[in-house]
N, C-alpha and C. Protein backbone atom coordinates (compact mmCIF):
# COMPACT_ATOMS: atom_id res chain seq x y z
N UNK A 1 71.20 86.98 82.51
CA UNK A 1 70.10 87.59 83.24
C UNK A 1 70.49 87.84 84.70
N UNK A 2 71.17 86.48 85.38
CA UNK A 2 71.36 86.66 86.70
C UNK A 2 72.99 88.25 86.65
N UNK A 3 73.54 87.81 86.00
CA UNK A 3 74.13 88.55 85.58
C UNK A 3 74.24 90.06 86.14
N UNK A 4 73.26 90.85 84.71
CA UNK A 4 73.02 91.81 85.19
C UNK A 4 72.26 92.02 85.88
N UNK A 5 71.61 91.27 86.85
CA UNK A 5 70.87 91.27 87.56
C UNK A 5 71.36 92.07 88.87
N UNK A 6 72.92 91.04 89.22
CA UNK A 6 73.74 91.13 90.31
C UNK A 6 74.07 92.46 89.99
N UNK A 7 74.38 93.34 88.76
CA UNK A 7 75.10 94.60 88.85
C UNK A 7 74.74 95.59 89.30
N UNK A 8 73.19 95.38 88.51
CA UNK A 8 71.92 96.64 88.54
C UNK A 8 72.07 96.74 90.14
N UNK A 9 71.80 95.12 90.78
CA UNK A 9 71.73 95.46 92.39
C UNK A 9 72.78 96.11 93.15
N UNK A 10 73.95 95.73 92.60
CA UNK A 10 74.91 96.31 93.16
C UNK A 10 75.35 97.35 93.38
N UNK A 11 75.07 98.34 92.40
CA UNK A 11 75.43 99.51 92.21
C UNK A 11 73.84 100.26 92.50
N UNK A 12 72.42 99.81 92.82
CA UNK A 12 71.66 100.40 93.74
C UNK A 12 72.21 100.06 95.31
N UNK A 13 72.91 98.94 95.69
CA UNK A 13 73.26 98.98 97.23
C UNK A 13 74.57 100.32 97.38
N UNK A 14 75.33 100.27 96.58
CA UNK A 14 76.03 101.43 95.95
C UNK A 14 76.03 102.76 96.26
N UNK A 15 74.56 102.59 95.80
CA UNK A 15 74.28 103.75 96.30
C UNK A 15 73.27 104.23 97.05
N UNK A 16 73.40 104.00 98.04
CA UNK A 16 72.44 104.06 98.93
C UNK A 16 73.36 104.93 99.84
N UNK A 17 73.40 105.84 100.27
CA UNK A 17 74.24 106.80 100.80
C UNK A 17 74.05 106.69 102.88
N UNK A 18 74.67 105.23 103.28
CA UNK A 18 74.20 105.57 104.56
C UNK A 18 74.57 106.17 105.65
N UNK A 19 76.35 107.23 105.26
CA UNK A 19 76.33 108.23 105.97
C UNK A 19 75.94 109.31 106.48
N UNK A 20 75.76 109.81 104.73
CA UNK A 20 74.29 110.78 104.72
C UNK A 20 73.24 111.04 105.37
N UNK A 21 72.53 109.31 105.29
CA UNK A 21 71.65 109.20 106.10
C UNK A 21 71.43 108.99 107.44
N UNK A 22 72.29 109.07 108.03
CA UNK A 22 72.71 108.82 109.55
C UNK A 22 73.18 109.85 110.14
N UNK A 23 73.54 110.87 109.17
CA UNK A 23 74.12 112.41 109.39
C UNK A 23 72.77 113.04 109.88
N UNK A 24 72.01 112.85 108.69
CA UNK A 24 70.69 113.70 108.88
C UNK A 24 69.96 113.07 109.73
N UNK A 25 69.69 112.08 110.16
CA UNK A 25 69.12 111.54 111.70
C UNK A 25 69.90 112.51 112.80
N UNK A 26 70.86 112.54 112.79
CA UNK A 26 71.63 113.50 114.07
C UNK A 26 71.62 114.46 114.00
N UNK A 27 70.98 115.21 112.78
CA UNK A 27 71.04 116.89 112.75
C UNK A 27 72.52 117.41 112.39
N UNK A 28 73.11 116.28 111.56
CA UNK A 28 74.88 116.93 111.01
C UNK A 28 74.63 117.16 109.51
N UNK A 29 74.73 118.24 109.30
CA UNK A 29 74.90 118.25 107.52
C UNK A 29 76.33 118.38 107.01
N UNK A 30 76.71 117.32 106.73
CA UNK A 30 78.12 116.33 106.19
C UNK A 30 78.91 117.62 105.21
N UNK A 31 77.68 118.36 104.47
CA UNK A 31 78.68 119.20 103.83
C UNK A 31 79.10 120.43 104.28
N UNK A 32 79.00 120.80 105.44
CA UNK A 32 79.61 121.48 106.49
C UNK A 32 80.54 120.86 107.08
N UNK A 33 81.17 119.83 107.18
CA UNK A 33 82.23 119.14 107.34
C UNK A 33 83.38 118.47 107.29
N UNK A 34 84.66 119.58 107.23
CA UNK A 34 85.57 118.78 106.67
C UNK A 34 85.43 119.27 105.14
N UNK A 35 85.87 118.39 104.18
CA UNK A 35 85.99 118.30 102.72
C UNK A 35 84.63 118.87 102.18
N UNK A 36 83.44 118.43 103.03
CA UNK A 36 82.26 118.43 102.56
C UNK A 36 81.92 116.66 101.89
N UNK A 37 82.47 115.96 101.86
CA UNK A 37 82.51 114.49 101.62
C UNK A 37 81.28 113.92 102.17
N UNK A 38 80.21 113.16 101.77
CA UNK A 38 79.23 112.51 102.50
C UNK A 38 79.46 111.33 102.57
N UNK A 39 80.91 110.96 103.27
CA UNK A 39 80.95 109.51 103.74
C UNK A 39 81.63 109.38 104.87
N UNK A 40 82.24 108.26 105.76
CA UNK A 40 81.99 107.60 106.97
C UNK A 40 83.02 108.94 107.68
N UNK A 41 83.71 109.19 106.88
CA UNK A 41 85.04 109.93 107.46
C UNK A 41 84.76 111.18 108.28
N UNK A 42 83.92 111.83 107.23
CA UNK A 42 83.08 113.43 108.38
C UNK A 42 82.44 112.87 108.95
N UNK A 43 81.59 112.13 109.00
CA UNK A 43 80.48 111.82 110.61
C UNK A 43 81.44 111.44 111.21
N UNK A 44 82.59 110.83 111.42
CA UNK A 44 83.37 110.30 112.13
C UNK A 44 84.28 111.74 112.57
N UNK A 45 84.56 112.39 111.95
CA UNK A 45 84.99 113.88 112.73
C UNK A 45 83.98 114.87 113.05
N UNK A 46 82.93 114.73 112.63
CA UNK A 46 81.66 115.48 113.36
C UNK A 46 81.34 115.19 114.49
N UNK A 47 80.88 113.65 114.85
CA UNK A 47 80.06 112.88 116.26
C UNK A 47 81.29 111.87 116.62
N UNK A 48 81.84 112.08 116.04
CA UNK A 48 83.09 110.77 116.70
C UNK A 48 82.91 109.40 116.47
N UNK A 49 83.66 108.80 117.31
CA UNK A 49 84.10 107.25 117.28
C UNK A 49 82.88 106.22 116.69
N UNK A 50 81.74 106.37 117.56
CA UNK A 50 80.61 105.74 117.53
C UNK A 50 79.73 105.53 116.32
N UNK A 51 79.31 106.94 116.03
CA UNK A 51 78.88 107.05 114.86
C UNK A 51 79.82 106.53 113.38
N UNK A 52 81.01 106.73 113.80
CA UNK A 52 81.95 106.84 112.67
C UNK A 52 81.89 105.72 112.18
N UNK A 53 81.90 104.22 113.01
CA UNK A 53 82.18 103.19 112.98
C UNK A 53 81.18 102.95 112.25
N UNK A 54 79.78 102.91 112.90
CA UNK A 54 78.62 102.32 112.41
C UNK A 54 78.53 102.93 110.43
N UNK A 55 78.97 103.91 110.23
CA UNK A 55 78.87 104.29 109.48
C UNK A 55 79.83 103.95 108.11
N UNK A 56 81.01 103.42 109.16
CA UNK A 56 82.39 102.90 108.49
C UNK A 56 81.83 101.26 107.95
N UNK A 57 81.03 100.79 108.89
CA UNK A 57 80.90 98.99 108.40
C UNK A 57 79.75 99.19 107.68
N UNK A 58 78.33 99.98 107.50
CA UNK A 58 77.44 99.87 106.82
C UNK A 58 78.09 99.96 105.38
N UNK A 59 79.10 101.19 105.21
CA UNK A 59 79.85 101.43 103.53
C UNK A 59 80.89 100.31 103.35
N UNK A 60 81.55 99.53 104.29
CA UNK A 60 82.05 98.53 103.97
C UNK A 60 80.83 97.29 103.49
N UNK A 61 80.15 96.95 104.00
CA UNK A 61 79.21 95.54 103.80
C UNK A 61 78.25 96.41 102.06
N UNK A 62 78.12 97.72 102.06
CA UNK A 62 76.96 97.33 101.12
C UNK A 62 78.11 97.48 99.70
N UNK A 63 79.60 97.14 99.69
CA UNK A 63 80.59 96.89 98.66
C UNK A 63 80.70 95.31 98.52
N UNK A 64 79.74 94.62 99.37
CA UNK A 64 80.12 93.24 99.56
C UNK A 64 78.44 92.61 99.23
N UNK A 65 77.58 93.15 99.46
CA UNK A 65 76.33 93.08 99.60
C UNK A 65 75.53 93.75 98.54
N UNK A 66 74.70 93.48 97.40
CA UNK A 66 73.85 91.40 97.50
C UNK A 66 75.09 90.89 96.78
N UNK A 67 76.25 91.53 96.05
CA UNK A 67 77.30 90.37 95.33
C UNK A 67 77.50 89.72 95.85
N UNK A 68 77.71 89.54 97.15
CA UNK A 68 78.14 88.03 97.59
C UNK A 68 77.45 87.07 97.58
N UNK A 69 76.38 87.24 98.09
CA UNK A 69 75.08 86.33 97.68
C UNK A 69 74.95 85.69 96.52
N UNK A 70 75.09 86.59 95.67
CA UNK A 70 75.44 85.59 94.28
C UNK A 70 76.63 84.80 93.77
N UNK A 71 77.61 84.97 94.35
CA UNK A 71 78.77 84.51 94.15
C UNK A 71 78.36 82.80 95.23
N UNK A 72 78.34 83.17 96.70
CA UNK A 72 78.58 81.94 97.16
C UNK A 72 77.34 80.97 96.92
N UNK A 73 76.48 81.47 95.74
CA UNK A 73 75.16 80.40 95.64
C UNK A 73 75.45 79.81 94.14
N UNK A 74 76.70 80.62 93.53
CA UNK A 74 77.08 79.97 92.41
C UNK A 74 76.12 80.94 91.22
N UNK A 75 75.49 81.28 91.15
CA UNK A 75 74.51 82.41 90.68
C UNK A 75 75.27 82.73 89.85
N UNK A 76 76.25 83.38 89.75
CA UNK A 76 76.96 84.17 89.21
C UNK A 76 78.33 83.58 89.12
N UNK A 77 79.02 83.40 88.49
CA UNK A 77 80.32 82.51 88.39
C UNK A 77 81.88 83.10 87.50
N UNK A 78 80.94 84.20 86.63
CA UNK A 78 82.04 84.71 85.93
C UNK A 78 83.09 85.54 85.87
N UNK A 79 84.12 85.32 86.37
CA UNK A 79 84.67 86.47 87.55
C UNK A 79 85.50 87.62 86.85
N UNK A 80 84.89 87.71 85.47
CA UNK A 80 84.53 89.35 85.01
C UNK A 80 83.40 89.59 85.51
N UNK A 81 82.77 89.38 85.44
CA UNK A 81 81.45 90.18 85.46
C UNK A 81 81.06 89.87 87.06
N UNK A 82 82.01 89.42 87.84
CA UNK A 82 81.52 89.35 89.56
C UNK A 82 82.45 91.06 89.71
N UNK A 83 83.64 90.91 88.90
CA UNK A 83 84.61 92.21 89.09
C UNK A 83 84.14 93.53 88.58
N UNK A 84 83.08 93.29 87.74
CA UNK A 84 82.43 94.58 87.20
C UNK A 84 81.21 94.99 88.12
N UNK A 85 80.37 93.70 88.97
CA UNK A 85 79.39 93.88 89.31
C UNK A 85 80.06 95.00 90.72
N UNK A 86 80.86 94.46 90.72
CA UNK A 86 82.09 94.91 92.20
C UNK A 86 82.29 96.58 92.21
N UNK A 87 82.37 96.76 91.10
CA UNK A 87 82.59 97.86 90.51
C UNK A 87 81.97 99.18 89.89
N UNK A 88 80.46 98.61 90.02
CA UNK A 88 79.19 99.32 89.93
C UNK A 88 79.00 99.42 91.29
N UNK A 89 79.46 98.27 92.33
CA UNK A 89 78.97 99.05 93.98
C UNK A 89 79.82 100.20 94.05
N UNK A 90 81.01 100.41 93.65
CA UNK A 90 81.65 101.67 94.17
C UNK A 90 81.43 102.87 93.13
N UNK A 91 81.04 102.57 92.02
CA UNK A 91 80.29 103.12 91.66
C UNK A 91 79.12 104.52 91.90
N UNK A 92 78.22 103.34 92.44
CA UNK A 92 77.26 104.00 92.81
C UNK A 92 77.19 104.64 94.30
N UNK A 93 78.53 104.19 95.28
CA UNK A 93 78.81 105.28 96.28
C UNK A 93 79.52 106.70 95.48
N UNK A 94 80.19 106.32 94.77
CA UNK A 94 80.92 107.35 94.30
C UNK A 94 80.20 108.56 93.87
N UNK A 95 78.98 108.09 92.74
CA UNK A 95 77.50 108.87 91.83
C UNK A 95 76.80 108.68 92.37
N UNK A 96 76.34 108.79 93.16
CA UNK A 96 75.17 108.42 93.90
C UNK A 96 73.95 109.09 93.29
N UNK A 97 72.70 108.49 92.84
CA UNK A 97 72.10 108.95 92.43
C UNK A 97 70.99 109.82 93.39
N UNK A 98 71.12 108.80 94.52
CA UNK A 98 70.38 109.72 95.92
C UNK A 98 70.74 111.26 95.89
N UNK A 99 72.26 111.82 95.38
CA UNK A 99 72.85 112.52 96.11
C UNK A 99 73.02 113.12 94.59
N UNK A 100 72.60 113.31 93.78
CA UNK A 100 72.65 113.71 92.20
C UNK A 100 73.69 113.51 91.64
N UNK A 101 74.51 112.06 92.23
CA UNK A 101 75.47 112.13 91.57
C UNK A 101 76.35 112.32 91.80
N UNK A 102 76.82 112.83 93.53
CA UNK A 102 77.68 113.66 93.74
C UNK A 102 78.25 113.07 95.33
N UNK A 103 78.22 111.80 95.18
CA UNK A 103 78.81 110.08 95.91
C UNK A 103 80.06 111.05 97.02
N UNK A 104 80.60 109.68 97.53
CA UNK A 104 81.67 110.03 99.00
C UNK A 104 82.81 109.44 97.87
N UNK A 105 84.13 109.30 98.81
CA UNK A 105 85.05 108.80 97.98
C UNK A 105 85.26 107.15 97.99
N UNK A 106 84.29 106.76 98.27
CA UNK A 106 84.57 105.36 97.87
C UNK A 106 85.60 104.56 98.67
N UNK A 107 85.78 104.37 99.90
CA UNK A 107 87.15 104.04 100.34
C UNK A 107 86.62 103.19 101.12
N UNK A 108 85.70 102.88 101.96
CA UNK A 108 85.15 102.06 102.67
C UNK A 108 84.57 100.43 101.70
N UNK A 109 83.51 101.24 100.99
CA UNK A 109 82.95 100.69 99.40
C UNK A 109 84.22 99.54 98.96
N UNK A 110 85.34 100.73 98.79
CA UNK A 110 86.22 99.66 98.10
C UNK A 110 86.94 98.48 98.54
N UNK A 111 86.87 98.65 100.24
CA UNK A 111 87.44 97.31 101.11
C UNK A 111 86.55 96.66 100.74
N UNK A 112 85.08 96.87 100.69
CA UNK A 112 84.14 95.55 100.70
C UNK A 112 83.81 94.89 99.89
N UNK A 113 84.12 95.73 98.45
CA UNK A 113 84.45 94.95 96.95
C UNK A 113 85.42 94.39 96.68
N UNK A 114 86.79 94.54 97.13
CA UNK A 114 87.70 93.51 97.12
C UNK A 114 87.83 92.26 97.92
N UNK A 115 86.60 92.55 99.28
CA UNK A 115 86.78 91.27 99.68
C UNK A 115 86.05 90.59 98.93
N UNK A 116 85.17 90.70 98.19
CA UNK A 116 84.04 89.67 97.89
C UNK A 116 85.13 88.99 96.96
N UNK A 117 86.37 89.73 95.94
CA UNK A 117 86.96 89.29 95.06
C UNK A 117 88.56 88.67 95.54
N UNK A 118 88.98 88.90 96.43
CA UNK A 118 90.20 88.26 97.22
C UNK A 118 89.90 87.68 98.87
N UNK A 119 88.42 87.76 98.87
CA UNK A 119 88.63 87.60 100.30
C UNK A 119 89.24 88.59 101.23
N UNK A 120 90.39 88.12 102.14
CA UNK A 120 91.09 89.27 102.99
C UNK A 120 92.08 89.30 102.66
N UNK A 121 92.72 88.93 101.28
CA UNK A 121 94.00 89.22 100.85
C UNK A 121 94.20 90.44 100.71
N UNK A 122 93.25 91.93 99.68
CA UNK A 122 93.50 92.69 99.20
C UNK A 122 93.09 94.13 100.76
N UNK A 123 92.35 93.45 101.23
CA UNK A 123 92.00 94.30 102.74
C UNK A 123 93.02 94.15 103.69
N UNK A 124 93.85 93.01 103.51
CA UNK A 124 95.27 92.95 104.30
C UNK A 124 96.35 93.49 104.13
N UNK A 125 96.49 93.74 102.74
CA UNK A 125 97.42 94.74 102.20
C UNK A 125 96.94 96.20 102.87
N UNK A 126 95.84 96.38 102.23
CA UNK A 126 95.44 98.18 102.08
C UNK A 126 95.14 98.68 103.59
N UNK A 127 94.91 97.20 104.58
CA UNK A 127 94.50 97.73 106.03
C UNK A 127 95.85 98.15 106.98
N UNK A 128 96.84 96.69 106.49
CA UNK A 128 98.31 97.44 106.76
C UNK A 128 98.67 98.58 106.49
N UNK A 129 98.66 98.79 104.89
CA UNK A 129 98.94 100.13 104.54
C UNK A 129 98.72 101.47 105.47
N UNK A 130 97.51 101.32 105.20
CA UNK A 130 96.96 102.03 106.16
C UNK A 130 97.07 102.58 107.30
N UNK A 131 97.05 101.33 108.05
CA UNK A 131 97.49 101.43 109.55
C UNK A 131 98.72 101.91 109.81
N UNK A 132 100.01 102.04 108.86
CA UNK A 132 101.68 101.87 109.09
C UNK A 132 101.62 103.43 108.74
N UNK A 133 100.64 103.52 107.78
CA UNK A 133 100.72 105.11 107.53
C UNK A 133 100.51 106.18 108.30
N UNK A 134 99.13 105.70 108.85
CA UNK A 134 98.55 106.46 109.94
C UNK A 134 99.77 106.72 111.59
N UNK A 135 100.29 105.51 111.88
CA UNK A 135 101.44 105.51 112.70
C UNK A 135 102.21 106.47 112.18
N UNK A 136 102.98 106.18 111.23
CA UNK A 136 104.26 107.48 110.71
C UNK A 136 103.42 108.69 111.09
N UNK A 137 102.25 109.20 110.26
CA UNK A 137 101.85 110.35 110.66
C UNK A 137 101.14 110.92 111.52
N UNK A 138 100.96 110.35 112.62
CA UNK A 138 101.08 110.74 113.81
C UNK A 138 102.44 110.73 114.88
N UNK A 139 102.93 110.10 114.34
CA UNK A 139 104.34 110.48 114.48
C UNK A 139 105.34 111.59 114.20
N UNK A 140 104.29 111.92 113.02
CA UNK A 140 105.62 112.96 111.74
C UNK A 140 106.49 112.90 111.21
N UNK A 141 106.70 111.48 110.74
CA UNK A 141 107.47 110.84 110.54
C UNK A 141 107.26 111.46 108.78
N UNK A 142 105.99 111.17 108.61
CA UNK A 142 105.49 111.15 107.04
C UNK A 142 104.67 112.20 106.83
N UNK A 143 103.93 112.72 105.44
CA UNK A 143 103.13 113.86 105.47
C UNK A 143 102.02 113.38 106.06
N UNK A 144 101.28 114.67 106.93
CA UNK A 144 99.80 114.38 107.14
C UNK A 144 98.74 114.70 106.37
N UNK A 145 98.71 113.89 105.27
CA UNK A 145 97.67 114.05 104.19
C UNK A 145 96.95 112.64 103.79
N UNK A 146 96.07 112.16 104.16
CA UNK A 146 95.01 111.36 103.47
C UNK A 146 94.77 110.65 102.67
N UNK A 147 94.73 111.35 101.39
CA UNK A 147 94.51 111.37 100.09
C UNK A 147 96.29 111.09 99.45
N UNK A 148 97.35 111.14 100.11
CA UNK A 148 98.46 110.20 100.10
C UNK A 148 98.26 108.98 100.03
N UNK A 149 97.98 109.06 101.67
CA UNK A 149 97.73 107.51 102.32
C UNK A 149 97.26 106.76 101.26
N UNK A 150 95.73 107.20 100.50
CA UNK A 150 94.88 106.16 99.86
C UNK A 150 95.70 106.24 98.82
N UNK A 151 96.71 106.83 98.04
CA UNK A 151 97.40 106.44 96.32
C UNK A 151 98.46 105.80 97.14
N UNK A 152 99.01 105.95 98.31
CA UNK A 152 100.02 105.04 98.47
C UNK A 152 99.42 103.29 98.53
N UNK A 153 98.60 103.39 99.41
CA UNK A 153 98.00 102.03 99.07
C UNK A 153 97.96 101.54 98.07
N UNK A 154 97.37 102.28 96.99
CA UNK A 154 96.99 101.70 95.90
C UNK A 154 98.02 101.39 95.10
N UNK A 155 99.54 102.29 95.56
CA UNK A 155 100.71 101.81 94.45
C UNK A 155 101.68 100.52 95.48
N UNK A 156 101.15 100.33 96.59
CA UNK A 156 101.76 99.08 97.39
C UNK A 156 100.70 98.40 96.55
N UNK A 157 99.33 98.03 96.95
CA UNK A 157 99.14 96.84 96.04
C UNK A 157 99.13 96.18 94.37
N UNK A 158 99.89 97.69 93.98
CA UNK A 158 100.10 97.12 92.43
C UNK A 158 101.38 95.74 92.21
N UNK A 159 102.05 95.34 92.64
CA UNK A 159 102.87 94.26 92.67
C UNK A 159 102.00 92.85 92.96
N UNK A 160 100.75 92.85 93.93
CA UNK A 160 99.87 92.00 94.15
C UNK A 160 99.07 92.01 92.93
N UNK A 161 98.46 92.76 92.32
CA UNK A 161 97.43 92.88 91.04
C UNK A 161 98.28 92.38 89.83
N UNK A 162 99.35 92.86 89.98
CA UNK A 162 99.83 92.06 88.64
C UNK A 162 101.11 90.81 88.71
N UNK A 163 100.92 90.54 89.95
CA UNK A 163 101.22 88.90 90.06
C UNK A 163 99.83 87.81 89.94
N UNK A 164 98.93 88.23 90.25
CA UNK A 164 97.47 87.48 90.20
C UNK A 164 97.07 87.64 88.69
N UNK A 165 97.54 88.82 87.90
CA UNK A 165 97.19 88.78 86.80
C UNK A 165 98.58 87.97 85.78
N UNK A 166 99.19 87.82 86.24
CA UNK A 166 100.17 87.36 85.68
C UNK A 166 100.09 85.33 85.70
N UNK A 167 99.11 85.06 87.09
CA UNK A 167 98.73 84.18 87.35
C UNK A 167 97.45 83.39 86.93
N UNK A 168 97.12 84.32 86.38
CA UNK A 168 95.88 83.93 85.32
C UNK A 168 94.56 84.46 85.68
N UNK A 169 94.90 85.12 86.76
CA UNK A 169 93.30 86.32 87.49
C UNK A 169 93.30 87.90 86.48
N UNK A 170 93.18 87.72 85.63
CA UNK A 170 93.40 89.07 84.65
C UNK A 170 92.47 90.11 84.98
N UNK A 171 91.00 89.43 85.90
CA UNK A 171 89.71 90.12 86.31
C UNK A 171 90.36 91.32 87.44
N UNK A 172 90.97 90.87 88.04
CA UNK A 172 91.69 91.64 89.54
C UNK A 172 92.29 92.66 89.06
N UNK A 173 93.18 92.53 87.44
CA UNK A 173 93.74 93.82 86.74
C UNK A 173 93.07 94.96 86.46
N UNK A 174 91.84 93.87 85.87
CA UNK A 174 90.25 94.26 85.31
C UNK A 174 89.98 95.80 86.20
N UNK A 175 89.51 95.00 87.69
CA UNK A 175 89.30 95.39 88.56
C UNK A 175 90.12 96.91 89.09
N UNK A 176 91.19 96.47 89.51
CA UNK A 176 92.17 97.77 90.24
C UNK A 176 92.06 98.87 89.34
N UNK A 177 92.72 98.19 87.79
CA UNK A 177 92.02 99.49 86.83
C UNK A 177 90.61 100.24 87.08
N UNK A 178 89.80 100.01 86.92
CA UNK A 178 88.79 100.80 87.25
C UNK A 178 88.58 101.19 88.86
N UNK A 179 88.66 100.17 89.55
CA UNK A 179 88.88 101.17 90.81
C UNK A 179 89.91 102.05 91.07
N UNK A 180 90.75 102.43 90.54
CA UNK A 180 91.98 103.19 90.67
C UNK A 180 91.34 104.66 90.10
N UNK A 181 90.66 104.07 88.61
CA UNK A 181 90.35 105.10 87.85
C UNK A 181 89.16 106.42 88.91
N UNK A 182 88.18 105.32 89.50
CA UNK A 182 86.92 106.19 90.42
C UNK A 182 87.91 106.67 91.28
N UNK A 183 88.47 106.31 92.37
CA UNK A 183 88.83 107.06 93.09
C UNK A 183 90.23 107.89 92.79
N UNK A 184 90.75 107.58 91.44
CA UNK A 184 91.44 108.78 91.10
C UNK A 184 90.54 109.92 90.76
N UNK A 185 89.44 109.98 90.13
CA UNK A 185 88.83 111.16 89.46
C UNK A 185 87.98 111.36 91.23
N UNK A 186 88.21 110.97 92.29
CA UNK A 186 87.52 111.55 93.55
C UNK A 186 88.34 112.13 93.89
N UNK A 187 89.80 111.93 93.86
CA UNK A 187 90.92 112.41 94.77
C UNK A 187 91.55 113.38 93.75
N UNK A 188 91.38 113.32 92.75
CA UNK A 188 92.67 114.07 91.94
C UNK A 188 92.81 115.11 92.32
N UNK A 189 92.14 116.05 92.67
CA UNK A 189 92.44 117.41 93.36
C UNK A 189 92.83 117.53 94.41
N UNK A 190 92.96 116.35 95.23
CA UNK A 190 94.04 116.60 96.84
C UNK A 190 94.98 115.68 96.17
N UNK A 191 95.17 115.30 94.98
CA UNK A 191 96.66 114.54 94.56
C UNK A 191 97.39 115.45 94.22
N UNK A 192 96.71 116.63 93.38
CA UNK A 192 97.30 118.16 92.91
C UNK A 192 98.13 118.80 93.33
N UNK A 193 96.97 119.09 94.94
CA UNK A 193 97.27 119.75 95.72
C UNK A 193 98.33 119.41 96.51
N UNK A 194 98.30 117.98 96.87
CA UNK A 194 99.36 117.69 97.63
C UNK A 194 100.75 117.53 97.31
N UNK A 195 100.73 117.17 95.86
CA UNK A 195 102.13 117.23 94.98
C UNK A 195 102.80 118.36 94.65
N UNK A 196 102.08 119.76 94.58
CA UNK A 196 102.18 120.83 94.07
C UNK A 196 102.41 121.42 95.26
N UNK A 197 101.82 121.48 96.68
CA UNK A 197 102.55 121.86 98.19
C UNK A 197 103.83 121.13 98.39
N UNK A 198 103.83 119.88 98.34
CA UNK A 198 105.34 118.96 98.09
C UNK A 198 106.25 119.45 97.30
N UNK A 199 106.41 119.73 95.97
CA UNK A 199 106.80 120.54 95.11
C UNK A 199 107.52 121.59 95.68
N UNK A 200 106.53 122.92 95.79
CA UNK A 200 106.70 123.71 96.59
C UNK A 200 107.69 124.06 98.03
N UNK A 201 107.63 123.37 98.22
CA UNK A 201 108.14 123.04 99.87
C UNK A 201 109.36 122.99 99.44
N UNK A 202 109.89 121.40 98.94
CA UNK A 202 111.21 121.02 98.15
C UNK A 202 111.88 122.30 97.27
N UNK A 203 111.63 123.06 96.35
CA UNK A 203 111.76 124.27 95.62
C UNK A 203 112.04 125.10 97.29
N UNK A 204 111.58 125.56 97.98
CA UNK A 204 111.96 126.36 98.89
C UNK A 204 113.35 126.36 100.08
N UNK A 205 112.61 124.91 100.12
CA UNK A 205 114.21 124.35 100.87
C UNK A 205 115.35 124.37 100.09
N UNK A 206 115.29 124.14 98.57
CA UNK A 206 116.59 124.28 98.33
C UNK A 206 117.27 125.61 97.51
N UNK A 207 116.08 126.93 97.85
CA UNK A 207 116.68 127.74 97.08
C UNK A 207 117.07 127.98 98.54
């Protein structure tokens, strides 16, 4: 009962779209922006720093929020079904039903569901990542594409997911699988695109 209790909630905090909603307080309509994406990333290139942030920690906490609550009251104990409940929050950023369905990419969402399930192990990986990436490419060191960045993350922490699963956390496998899966079917078309310009490029240089 408590169960699905925690999921149903989770994946309504999920989706609760509060970039969106913080867009339309300022008079920004998100899908004029950028990708057209309604999450932290265009308000954050629309109004900047300020907004971006506030908008960046509300989609981080409601990936962490009410699951955690049930986890540290013992409520909930089964850590499948804490990893699924985890997984309906990004979920429901992703589908948002506010939004018919038609969610942000989940990237904020997904720091705040892995902490509830590693703590700051799996946000220490992906925040490094991150950060080392963002350096190179502002540098030019590396491509300036995004939607890199986030599959590169995700193939740095595959050596972590399946040492924990190898360790007897099989839920965390559980887990990455399906989060891999949502925000592959968000990104796959700038994975396309970006492999197929890469492609491209390489083919040119060497004819």
């Amino acid at each position: 009962m408590y169960s699905l209790l925690a999921i149903v909630l989770q994946f309504l905090s999920g989706s609760v779209m509060y970039s969106y909603l913080l867009a339309r307080l300022i008079n920004v309509d998100l899908r004029r922006v950028g990708d057209g994406n309604p999450g932290s990333s265009n308000i954050w290139r629309a109004k900047g720093m300020k907004f971006g942030i506030i908008a960046l920690i509300l989609e981080y906490f409601k990936g962490t929020f009410p699951l955690f609550l049930f986890v540290i009251t013992d409520v909930v104990q089964d850590e499948y079904l804490i990893a699924i409940a985890a997984l309906f929050g990004i979920l429901g950023h992703a589908f948002s039903p506010m939004l018919k369905f038609n969610g942000g990419k989940a990237v904020a969402t997904t720091f705040g569901a892995w902490t509830v399930l590693t703590k700051w192990e799996v946000p220490t990986i992906l925040g490094t990542t991150f950060t080392i990436f963002t350096f190179l490419k502002s540098k030019g060191i590396i491509v300036k594409d995004d939607a890199f960045g986030v599959l590169l993350g995700f193939i740095v922490l595959l050596p972590y997911v399946l040492y924990k699963s190898y360790s007897g956390q099989a839920h965390i496998l559980l887990f990455y699988i399906g989060n891999l899966c949502i925000i592959g079917y968000k990104y796959w078309h700038d994975w396309v695109k970006f492999f197929k310009k890469l492609f491209m490029t390489k083919h040119y240089q060497n004819s």
